[in-house]
N, C-alpha and C. Protein backbone atom coordinates (compact mmCIF):
# COMPACT_ATOMS: atom_id res chain seq x y z
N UNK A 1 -11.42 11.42 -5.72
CA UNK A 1 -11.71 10.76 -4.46
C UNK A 1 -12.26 11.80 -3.49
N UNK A 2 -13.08 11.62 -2.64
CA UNK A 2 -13.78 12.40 -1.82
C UNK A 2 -13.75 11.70 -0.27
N UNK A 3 -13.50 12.56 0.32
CA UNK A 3 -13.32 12.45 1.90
C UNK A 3 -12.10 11.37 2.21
N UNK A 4 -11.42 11.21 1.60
CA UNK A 4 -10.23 10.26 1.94
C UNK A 4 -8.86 11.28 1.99
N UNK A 5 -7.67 10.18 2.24
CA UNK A 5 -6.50 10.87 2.01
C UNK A 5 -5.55 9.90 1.47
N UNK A 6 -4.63 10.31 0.95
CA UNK A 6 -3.40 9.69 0.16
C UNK A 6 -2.28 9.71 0.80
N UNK A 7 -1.74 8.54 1.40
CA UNK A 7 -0.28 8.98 1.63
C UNK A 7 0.84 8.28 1.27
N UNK A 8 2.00 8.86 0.79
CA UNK A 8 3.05 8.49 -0.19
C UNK A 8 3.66 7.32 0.44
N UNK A 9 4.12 6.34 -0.38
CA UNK A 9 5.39 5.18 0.43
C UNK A 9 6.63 5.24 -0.13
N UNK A 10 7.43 4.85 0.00
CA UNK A 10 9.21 4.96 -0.21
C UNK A 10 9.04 3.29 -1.02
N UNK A 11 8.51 3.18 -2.30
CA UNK A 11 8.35 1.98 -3.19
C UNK A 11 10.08 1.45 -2.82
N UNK A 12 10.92 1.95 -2.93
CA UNK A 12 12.50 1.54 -2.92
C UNK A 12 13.10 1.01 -2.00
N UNK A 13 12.78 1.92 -0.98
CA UNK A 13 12.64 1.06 0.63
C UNK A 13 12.20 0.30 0.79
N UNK A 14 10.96 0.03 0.25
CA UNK A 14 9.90 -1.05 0.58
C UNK A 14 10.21 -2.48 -0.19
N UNK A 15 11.30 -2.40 -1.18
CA UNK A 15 11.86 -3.17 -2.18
C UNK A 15 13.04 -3.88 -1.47
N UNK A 16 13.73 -2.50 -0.74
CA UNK A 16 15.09 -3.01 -0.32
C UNK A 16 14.92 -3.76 1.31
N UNK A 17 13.76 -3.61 1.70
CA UNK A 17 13.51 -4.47 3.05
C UNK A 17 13.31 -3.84 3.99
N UNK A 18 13.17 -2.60 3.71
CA UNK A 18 13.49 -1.22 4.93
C UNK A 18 11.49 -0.55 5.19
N UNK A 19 10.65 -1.26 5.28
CA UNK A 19 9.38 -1.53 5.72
C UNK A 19 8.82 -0.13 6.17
N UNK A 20 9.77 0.08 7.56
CA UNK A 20 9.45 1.13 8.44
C UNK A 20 9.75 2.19 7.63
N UNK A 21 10.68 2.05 6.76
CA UNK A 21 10.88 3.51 6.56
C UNK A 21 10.24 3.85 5.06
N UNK A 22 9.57 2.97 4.63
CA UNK A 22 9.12 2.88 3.74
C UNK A 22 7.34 3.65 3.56
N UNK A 23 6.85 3.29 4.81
CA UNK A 23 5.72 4.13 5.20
C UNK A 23 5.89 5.33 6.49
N UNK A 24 7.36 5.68 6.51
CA UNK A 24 7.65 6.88 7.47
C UNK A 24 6.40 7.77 6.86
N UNK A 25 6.50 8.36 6.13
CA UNK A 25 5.50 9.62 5.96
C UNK A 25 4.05 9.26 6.16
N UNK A 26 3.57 8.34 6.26
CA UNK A 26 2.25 7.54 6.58
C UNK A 26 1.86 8.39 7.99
N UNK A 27 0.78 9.01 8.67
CA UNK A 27 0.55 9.51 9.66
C UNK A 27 0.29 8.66 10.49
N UNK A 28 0.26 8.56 11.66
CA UNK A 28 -0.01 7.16 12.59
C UNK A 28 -1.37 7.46 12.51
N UNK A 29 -1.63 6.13 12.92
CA UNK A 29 -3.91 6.18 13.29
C UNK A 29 -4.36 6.85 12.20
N UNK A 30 -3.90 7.30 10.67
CA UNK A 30 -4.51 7.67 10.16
C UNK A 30 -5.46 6.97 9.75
N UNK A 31 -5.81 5.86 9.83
CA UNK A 31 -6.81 5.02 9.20
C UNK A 31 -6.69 4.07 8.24
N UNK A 32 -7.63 2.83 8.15
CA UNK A 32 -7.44 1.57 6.50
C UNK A 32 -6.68 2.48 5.96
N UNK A 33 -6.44 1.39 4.93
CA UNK A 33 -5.77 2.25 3.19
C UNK A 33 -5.74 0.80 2.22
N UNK A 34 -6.19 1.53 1.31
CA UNK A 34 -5.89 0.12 0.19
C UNK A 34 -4.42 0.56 -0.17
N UNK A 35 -3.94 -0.64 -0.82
CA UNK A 35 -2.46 -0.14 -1.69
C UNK A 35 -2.87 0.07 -2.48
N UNK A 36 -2.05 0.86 -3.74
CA UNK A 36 -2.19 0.55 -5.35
C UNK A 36 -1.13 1.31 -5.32
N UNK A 37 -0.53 0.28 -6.06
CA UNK A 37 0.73 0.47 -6.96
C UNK A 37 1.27 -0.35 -7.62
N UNK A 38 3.20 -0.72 -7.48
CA UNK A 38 3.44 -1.37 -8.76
C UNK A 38 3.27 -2.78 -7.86
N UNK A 39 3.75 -3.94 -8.56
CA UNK A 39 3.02 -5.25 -7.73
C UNK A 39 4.85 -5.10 -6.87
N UNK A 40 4.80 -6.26 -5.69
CA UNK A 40 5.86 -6.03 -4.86
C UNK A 40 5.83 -7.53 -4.33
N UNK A 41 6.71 -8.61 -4.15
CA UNK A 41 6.51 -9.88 -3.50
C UNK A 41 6.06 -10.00 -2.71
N UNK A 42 5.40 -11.10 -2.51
CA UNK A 42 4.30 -11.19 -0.91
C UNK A 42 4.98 -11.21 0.23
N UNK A 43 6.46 -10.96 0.22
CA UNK A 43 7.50 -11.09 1.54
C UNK A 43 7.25 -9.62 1.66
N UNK A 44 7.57 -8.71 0.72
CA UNK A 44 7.26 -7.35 1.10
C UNK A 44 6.15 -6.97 1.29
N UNK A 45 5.00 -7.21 0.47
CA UNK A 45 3.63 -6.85 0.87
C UNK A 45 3.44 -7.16 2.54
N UNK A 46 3.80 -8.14 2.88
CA UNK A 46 3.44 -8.47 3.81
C UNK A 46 4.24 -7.61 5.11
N UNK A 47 5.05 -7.29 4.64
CA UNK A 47 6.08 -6.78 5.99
C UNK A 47 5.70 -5.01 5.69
N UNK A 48 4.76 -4.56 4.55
CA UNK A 48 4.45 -3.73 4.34
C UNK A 48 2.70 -3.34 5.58
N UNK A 49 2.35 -4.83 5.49
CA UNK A 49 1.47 -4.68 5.85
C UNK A 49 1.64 -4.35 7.77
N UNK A 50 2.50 -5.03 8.00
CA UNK A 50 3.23 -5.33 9.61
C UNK A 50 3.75 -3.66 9.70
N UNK A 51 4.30 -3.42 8.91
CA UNK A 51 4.60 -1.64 9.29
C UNK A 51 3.77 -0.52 9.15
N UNK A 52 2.31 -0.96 8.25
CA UNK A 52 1.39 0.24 8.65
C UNK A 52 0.44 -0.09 9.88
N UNK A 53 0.20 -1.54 10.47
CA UNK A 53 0.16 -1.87 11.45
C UNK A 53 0.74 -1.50 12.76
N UNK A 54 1.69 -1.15 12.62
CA UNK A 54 3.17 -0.90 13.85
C UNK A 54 2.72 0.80 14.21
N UNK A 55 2.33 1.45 13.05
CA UNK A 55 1.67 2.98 12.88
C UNK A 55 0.30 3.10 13.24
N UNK A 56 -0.87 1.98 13.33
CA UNK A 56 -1.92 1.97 13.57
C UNK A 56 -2.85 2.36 12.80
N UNK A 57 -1.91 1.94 11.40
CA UNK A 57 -2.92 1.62 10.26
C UNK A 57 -3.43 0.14 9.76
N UNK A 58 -4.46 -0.17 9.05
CA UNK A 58 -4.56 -1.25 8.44
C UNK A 58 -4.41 -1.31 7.07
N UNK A 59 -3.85 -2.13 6.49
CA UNK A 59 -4.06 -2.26 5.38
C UNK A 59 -5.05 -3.30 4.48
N UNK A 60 -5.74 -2.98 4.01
CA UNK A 60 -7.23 -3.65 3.09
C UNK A 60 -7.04 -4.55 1.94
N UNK A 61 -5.94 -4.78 1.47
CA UNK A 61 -5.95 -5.20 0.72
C UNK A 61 -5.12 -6.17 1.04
N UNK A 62 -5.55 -7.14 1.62
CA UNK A 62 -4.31 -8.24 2.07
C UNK A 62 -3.59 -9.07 1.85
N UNK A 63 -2.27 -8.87 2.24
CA UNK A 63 -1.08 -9.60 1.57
C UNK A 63 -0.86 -10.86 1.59
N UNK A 64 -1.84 -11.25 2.08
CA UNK A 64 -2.49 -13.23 1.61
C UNK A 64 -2.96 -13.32 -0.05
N UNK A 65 -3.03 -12.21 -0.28
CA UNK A 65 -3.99 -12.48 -1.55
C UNK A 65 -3.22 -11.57 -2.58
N UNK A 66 -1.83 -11.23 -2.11
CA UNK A 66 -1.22 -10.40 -3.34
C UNK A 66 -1.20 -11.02 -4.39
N UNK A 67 -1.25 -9.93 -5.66
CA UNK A 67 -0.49 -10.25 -7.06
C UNK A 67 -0.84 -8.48 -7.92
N UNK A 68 -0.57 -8.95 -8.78
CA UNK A 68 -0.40 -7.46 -9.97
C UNK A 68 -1.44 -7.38 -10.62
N UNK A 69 -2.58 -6.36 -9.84
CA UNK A 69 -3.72 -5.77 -10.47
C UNK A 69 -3.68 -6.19 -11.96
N UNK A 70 -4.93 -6.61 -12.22
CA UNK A 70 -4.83 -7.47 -13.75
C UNK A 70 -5.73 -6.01 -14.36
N UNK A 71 -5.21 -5.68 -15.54
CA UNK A 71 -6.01 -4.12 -16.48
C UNK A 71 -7.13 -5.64 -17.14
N UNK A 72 -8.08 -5.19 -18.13
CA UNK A 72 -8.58 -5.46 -18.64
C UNK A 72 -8.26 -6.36 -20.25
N UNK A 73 -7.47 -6.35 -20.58
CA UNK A 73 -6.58 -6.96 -21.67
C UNK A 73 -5.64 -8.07 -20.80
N UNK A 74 -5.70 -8.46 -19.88
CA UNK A 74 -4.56 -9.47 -18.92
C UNK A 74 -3.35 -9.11 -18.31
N UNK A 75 -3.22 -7.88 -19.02
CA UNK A 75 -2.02 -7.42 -18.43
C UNK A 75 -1.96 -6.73 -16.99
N UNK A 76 -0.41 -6.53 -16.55
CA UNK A 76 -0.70 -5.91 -15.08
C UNK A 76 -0.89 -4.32 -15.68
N UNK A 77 -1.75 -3.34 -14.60
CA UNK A 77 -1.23 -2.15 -14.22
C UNK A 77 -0.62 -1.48 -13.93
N UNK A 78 -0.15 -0.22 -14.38
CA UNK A 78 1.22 0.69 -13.70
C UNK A 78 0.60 1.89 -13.02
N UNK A 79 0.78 1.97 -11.65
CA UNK A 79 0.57 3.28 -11.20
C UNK A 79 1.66 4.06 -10.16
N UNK A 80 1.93 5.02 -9.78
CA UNK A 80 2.42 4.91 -9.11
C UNK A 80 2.48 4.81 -7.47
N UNK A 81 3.29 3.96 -6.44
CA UNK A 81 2.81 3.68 -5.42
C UNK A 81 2.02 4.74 -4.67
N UNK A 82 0.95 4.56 -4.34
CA UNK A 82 0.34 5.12 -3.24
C UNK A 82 -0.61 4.62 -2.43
N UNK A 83 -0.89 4.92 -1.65
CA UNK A 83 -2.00 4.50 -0.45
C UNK A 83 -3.13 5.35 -0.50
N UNK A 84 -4.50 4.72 -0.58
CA UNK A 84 -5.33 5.20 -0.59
C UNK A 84 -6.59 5.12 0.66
N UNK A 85 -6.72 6.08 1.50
CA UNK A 85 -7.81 5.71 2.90
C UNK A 85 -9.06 5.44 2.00
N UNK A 86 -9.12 4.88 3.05
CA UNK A 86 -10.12 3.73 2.37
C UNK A 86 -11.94 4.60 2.94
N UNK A 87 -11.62 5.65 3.58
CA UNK A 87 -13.25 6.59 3.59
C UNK A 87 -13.42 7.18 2.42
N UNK A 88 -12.23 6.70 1.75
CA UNK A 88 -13.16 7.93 0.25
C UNK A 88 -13.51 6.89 -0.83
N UNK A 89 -14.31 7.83 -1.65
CA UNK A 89 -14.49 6.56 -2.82
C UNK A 89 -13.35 6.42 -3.71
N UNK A 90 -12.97 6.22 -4.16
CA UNK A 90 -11.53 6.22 -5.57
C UNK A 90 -12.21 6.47 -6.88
């Protein structure tokens, strides 16, 4: 990836309902970010999305439209959670 940045989320937090603290290490105003990671219910995606919001991020990939990245064979993908700014290419 080039000219972007990555920043880590607390997948466990973000599981157990704890949102904010789930993108604590997220920099404020750092900018978009797509998600990619493991898939997460649209109650969390969404309250995921409300807390990089709250930081004065957006998130791109919107939690109206969640589900589990489909690989090429039908199955889901495994990666591990991260955020990706969305100025770089991937």
């Amino acid at each position: 990836m080039r000219n972007g940045r990555i920043a880590l989320l607390d997948h466990d937090a973000l599981l157990a309902g704890d949102a904010a603290g789930a993108v604590a290490r997220v920099a404020r105003d750092s900018g978009p970010y797509w998600y990619r990671g493991w898939m997460v219910p649209s109650a969390r995606y969404a309250e995921l999305e409300a807390a990089l919001g709250a930081r004065g991020c957006a998130l791109l990939t919107d939690a109206r439209l969640t589900g589990a990245p489909m690989n090429s064979r039908g199955g889901t993908r495994s990666s591990p959670p991260s955020l990706r700014a969305a100025s770089g290419t991937p």
